[in-house]
Each structure stands twice: as C-alpha cells, then as structure tokens.
Protein backbone atom coordinates (compact mmCIF):
# COMPACT_ATOMS: atom_id res chain seq x y z
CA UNK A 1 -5.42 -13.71 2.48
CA UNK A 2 -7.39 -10.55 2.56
CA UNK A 3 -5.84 -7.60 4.75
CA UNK A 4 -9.33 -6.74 6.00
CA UNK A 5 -9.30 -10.41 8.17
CA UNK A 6 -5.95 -10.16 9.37
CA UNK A 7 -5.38 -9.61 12.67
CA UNK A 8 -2.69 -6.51 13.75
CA UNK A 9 -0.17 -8.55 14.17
CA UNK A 10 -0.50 -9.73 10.22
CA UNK A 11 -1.31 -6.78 9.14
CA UNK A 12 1.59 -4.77 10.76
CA UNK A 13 4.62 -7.50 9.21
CA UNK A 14 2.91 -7.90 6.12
CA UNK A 15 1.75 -4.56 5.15
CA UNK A 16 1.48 -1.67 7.98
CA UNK A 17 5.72 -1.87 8.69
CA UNK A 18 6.42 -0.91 5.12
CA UNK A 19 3.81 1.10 4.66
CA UNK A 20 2.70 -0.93 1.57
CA UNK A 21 6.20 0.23 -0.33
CA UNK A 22 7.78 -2.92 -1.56
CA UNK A 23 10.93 -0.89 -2.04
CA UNK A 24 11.02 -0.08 1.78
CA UNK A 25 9.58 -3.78 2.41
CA UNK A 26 12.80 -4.99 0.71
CA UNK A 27 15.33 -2.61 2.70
CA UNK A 28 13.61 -3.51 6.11
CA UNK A 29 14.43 -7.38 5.26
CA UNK A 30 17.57 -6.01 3.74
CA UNK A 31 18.74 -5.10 7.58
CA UNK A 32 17.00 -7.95 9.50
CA UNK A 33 19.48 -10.51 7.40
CA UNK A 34 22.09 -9.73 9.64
CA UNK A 35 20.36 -10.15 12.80
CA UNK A 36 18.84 -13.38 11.84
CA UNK A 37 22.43 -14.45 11.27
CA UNK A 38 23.69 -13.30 14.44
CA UNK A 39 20.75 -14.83 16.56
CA UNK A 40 21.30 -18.09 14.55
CA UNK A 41 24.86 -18.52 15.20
CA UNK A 42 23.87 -18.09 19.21
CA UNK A 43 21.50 -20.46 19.03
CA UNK A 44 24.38 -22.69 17.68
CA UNK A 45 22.55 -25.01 15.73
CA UNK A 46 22.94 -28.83 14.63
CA UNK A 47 22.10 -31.13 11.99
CA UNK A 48 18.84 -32.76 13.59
CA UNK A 49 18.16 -30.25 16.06
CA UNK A 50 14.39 -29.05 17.21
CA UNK A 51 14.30 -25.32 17.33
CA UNK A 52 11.28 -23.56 18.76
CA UNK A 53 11.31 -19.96 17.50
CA UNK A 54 8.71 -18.02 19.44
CA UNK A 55 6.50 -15.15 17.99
CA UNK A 56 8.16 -16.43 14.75
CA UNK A 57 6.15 -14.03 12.97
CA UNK A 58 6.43 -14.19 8.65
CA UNK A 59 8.93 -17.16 9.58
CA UNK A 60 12.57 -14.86 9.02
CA UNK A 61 14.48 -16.58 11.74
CA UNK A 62 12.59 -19.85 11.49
CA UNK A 63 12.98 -20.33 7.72
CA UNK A 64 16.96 -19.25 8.10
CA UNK A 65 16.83 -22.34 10.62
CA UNK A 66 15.67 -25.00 8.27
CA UNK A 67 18.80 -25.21 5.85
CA UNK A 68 20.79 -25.60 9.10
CA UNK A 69 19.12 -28.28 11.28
CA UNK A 70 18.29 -30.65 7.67
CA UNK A 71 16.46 -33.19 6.41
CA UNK A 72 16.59 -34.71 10.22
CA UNK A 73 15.60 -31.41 11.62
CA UNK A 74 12.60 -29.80 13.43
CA UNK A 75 11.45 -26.45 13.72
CA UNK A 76 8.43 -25.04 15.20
CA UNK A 77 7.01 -21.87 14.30
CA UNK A 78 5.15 -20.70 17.64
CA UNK A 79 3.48 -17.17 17.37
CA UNK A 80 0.13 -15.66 19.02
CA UNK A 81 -1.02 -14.79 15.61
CA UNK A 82 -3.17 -17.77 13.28
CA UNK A 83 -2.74 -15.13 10.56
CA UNK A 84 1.19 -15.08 10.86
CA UNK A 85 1.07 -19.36 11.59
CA UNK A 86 -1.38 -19.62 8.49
CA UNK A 87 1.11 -17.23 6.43
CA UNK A 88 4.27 -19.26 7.30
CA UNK A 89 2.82 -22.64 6.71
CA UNK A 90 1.62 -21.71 3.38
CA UNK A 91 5.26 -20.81 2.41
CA UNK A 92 6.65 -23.91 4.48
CA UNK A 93 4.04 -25.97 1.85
CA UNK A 94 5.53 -23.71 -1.39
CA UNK A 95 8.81 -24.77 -0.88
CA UNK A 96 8.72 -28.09 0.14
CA UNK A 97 9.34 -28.20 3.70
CA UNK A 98 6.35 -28.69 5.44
CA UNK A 99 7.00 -31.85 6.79
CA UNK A 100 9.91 -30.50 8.95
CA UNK A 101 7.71 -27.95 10.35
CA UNK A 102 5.34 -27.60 13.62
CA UNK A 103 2.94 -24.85 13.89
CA UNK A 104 1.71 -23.74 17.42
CA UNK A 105 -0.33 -20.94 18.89
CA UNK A 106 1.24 -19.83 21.99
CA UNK A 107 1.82 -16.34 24.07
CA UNK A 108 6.02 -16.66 25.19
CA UNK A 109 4.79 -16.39 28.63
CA UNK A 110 2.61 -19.74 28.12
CA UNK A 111 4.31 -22.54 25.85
CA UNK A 112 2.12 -24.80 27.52
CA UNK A 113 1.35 -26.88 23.96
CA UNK A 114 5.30 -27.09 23.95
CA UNK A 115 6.67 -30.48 25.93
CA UNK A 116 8.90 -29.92 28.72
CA UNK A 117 12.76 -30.54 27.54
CA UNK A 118 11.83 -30.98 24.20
CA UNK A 119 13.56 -28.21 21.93
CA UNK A 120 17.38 -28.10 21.48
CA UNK A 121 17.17 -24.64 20.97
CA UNK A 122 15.24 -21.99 21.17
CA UNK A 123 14.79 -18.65 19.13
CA UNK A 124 12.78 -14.80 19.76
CA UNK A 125 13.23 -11.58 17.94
CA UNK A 126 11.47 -8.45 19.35
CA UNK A 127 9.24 -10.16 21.06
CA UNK A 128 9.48 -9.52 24.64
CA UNK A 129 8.97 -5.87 24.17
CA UNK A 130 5.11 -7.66 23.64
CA UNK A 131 4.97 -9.58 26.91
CA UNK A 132 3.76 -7.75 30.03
CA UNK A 133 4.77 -11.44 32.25
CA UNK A 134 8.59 -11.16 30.95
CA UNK A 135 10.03 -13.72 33.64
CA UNK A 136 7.18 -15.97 33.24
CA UNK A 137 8.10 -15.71 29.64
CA UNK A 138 11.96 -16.51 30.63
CA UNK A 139 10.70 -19.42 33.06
CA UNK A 140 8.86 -20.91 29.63
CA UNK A 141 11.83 -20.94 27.93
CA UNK A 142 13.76 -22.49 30.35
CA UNK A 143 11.19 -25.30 31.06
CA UNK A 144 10.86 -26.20 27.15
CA UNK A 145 14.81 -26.55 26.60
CA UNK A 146 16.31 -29.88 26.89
CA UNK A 147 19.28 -30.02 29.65
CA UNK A 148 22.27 -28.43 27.63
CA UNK A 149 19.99 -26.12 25.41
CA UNK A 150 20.35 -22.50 23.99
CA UNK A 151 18.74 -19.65 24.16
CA UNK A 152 19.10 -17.15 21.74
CA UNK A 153 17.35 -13.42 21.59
CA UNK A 154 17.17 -10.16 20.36
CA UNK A 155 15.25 -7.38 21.75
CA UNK A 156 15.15 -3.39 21.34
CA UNK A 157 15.76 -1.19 24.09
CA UNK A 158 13.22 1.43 23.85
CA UNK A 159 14.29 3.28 26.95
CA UNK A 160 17.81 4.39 25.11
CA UNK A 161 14.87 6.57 22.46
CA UNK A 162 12.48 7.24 24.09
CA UNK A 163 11.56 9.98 25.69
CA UNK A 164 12.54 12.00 22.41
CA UNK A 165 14.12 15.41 23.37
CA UNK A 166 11.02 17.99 23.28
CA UNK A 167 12.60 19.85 19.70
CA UNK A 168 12.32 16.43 17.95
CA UNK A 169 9.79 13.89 16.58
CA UNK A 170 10.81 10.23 15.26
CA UNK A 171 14.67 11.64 15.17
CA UNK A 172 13.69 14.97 12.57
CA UNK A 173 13.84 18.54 14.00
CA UNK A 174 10.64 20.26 14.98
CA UNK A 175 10.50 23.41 16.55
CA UNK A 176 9.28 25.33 13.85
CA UNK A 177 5.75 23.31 14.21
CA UNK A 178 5.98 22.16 17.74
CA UNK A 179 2.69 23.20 18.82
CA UNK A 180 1.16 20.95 16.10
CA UNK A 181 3.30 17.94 16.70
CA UNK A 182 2.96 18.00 20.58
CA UNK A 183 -1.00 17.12 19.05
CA UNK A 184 0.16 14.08 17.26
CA UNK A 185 2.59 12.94 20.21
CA UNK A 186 -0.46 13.05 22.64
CA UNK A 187 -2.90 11.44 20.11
CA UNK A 188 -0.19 8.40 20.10
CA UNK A 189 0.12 8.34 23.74
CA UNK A 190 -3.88 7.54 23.86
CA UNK A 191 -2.97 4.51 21.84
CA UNK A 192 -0.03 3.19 23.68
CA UNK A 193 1.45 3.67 27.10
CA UNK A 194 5.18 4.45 25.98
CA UNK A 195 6.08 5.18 29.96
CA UNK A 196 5.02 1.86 31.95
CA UNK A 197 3.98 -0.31 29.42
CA UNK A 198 5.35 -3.97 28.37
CA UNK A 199 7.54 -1.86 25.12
CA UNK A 200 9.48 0.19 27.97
CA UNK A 201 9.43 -1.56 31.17
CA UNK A 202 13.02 -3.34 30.63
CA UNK A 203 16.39 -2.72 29.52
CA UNK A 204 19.50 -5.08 29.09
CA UNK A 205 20.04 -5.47 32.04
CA UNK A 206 16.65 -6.68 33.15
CA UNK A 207 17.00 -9.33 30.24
CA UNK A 208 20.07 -10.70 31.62
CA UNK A 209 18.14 -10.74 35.41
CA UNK A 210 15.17 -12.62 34.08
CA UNK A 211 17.37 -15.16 32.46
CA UNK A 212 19.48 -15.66 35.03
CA UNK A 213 16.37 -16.17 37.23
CA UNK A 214 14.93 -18.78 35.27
CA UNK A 215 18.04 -20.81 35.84
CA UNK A 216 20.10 -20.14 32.90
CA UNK A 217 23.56 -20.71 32.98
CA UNK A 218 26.88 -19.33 30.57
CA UNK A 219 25.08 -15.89 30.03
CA UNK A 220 26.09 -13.81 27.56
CA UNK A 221 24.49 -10.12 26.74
CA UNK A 222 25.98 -7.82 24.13
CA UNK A 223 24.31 -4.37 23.79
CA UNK A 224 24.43 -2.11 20.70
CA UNK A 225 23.29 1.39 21.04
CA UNK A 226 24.01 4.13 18.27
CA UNK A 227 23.21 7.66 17.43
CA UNK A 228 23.23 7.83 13.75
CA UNK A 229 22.40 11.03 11.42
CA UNK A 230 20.88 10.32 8.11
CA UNK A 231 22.44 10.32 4.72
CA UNK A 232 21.19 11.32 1.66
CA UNK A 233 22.38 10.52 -1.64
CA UNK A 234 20.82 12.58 -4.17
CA UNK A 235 21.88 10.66 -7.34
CA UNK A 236 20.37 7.43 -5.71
CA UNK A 237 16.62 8.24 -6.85
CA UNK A 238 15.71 4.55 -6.17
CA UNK A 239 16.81 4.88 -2.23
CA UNK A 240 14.73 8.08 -2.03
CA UNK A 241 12.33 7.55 0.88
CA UNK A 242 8.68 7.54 0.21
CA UNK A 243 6.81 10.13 2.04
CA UNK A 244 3.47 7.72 1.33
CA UNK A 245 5.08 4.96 3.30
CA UNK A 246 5.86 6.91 5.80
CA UNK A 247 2.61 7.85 6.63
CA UNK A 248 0.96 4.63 6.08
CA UNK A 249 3.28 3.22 8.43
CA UNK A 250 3.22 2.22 11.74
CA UNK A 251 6.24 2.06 14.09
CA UNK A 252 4.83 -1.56 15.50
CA UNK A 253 1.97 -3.85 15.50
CA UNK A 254 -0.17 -1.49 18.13
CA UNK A 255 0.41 1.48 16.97
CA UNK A 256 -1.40 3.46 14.47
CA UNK A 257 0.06 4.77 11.26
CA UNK A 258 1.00 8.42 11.07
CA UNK A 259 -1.48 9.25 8.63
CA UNK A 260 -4.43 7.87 10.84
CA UNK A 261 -3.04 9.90 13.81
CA UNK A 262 -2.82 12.77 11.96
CA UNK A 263 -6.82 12.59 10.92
CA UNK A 264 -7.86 11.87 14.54
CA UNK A 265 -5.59 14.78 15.47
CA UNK A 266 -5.10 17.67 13.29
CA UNK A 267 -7.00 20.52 11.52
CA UNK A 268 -6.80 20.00 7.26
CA UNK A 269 -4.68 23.28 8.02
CA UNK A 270 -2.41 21.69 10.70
CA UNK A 271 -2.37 18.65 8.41
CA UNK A 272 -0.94 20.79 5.55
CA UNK A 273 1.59 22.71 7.36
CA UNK A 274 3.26 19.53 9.01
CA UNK A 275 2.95 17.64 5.40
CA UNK A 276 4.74 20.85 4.03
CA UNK A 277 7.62 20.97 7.00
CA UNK A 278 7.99 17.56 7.41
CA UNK A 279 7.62 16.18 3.44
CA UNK A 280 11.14 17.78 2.57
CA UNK A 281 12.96 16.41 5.82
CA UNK A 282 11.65 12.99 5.60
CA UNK A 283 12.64 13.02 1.76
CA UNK A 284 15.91 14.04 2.21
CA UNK A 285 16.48 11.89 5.30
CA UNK A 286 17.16 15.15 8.04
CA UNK A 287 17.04 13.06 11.35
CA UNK A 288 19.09 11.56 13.95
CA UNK A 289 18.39 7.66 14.71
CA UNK A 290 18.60 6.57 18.38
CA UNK A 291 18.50 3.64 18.87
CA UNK A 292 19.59 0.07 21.14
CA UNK A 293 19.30 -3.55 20.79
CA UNK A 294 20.88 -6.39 22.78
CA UNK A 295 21.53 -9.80 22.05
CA UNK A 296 21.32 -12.21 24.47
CA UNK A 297 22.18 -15.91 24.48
CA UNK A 298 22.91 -18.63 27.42
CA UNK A 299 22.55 -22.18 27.78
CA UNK A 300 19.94 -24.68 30.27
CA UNK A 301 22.15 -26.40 32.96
C-alpha cells in the first residue's frame, strides 16, 4: 500500500509516529505491550467470546485478543480508517485467522453496523481523545454489549501536559531560543485546537461520568500520571535517539511533523539555530516527560 493513498490516520500508525525509524517503531510497540495486556485482562476475556475493539487501528489490541477468545472466538476490528481495516485484514489473511475476524467501518460515537447486545466485550485505546460526541460514544458502547459485558479502555489525559510551562517545548528546556519556538508553538496551534478541542476537553474523571451515564455498572478507573526526566546511556549507541525521526514525526494523527512546521514557520536561519540548540538535547535525551493515562473498565447491567 502506497503512503501517498493512505489516509492520516494510516499514515500516522504506520509511518508518521515513528518518524520512519524502525528502531523507534520497535520501542513505541516495545511500550504499548504492556498496555495491551492490561486493557486485555479488563476486558476479561473467554474462550468463544466476540470482542469489538473500536478504532482498532494496525490491529495491537485486537490481534492480542485472538489467541485468547480461540478457535470459537470472534473479534471485530472496527476503525474509521479503510486504510487501517485494509492493513489489519491483510495480516488477519497472513496468518491464518481471517475467518475469526469482522471488519467494520464505524466512528465510536456511531456503531450503528454493530447489532445491539451482540459483543461480549468490548475494547478502545486512545481513541476518545478523537471523538468530539464522547457520551454518545459511551451510549454506543453500552448499547452493543450483551447484558453482563465489559468495557475496557485506555485513554491519555492531555490536560495533566498540556499547557507546557512557557521555558519548555515537548518536555526540553528552551529559553535560550524562546522567541523562535513561541513561532513553532503558534504554527501548531493553527493546526489543532489544543485548548477546547476533542484531545483536551476531558479528564478521568469525565470518563468515569460518561460511563456511568450510559448505564454502566461495577466502575473501575485507575489513573497514572508521572513526571519523568530522561536518561541517557552513552555506551548504548543503538538506544541513541534519532534526531531524523524526530522531526519527521508527528505527535498524533492530526498533527503535522516538526520538520513541516518548522518550514511553514521559520527563517533557514531560525531553522539552523533551533536544529543547533535542540539537535544535542534531543540526542542526549535532556527533557522532562509529563504525562497521564487512565484505565477504565466496568461491566453492562
């Protein structure tokens, strides 16, 4: 499949997240593992189960679900992307499992396509943060469950990182070259509204409100939220991060990558003197990552 006719949300999972680095590809999978796990074990899963996993995206937690629910099994992949449905049913074909899979195109706030009480379970993972209609979304889920089903998610919490204090950009210090990255900051801000918009209008506690709403019962919600410097390890050359992919990544599927921002945005000069401040930091991994996720799983009445 050619990157030119993929649509963003292909192009961001397959290519744009990693910045084309297979290296940082592998360590971004590397650290998803766990939260497949964890959102699998809420969804507490049975041999011969039907899991919808919506905005399944390259298939992580609906692949991890196959081995579990067997040969008498069901999942359906559900995503708003052909490109990402197209991708995962060409692997489902590879190895063999096809016939235990469903493919459908569906926003989470419209499962319509989905029968009513007709999954046992049912799977997301950062996908709200997409969906503007977040209760309508819950309300879907809900509807689609069979009486006694789980629910099972795991969203960010942008609104623990963002706003950014002033002195730094994407966790590394930048006073020395404020003036130029305040550019860069509003040239993003033309691309995505960070301060109303569907990525920032909800925290944990909102989650645990909509689902509650919709009529779930046995709620559970566990937040994580960290501050966490970077480490460098200068013997490791093979974990030394790629200043490449970090420009020719984007942070998600709607954002441009740093490298287009910085054309839009910046003088060649300007362009040189951040490359030259921020090349060395980025390198040697000088930041501080904020950041918060919550799980949250409950159970149809």
């Amino acid at each position: 499949m050619a990157k030119s006719t993929q649509d963003q949300w292909a192009q961001w999972l397959l290519e744009r997240r990693h910045g084309g680095d297979t290296e940082k590809q592998k360590a971004v999978l590397k650290s998803l593992y766990p939260v497949r796990n964890k959102v699998l074990q809420h969804a507490r899963l049975s041999e011969g189960d039907t899991l919808l996993d919506v905005g399944c995206g390259d298939g992580l937690i609906a692949f991890g679900a196959l081995p579990i629910v067997g040969e008498r099994g069901k999942v359906i992949f559900s995503d708003i992307s052909q490109d990402l449905l197209d991708y995962c049913q060409s692997l489902a074909r590879q190895v063999g499992v096809l016939d235990r899979c469903r493919f459908v195109r569906a926003s989470a706030d419209d499962l319509s396509l989905i029968e009513t009480n007709s999954a046992d379970a049912l799977t997301t993972r950062s996908v709200l943060i997409y969906v503007a209609a977040k209760q309508r979304a819950f309300n879907e889920f809900y509807r689609v469950l069979k009486p006694g089903g789980r629910l099972s998610i795991f969203e960010p919490i942008n609104r623990f990182s963002y706003p950014e204090p002033l002195n730094r950009f994407g966790g590394y210090e930048i006073t020395p070259i404020m003036p130029i990255v305040v550019k860069i900051i509003t040239a993003y801000a033309r691309t995505q509204d960070l301060k109303t918009g569907p990525m920032m209008d909800f925290d944990e506690r909102d989650l645990f409100t909509f689902a509650e709403n919709a009529g779930f019962a046995e709620l559970h919600l566990e937040l994580q939220a960290e501050i966490v410097p970077g480490k460098f390890e200068p013997d490791a050359e093979a974990e030394k991060p790629n200043w490449e992919a970090f420009l020719r990544s984007s942070g998600n599927p709607l954002a441009p990558t740093l490298e287009e921002v910085m054309h839009q945005a910046l003088t060649p000069e300007e362009a040189e003197q951040f490359t030259a401040y921020m090349r060395p930091l980025v390198e040697t991994r000088q930041y501080v990552r904020r950041f918060a996720v919550a799980y949250l799983w409950a159970a149809k009445r």
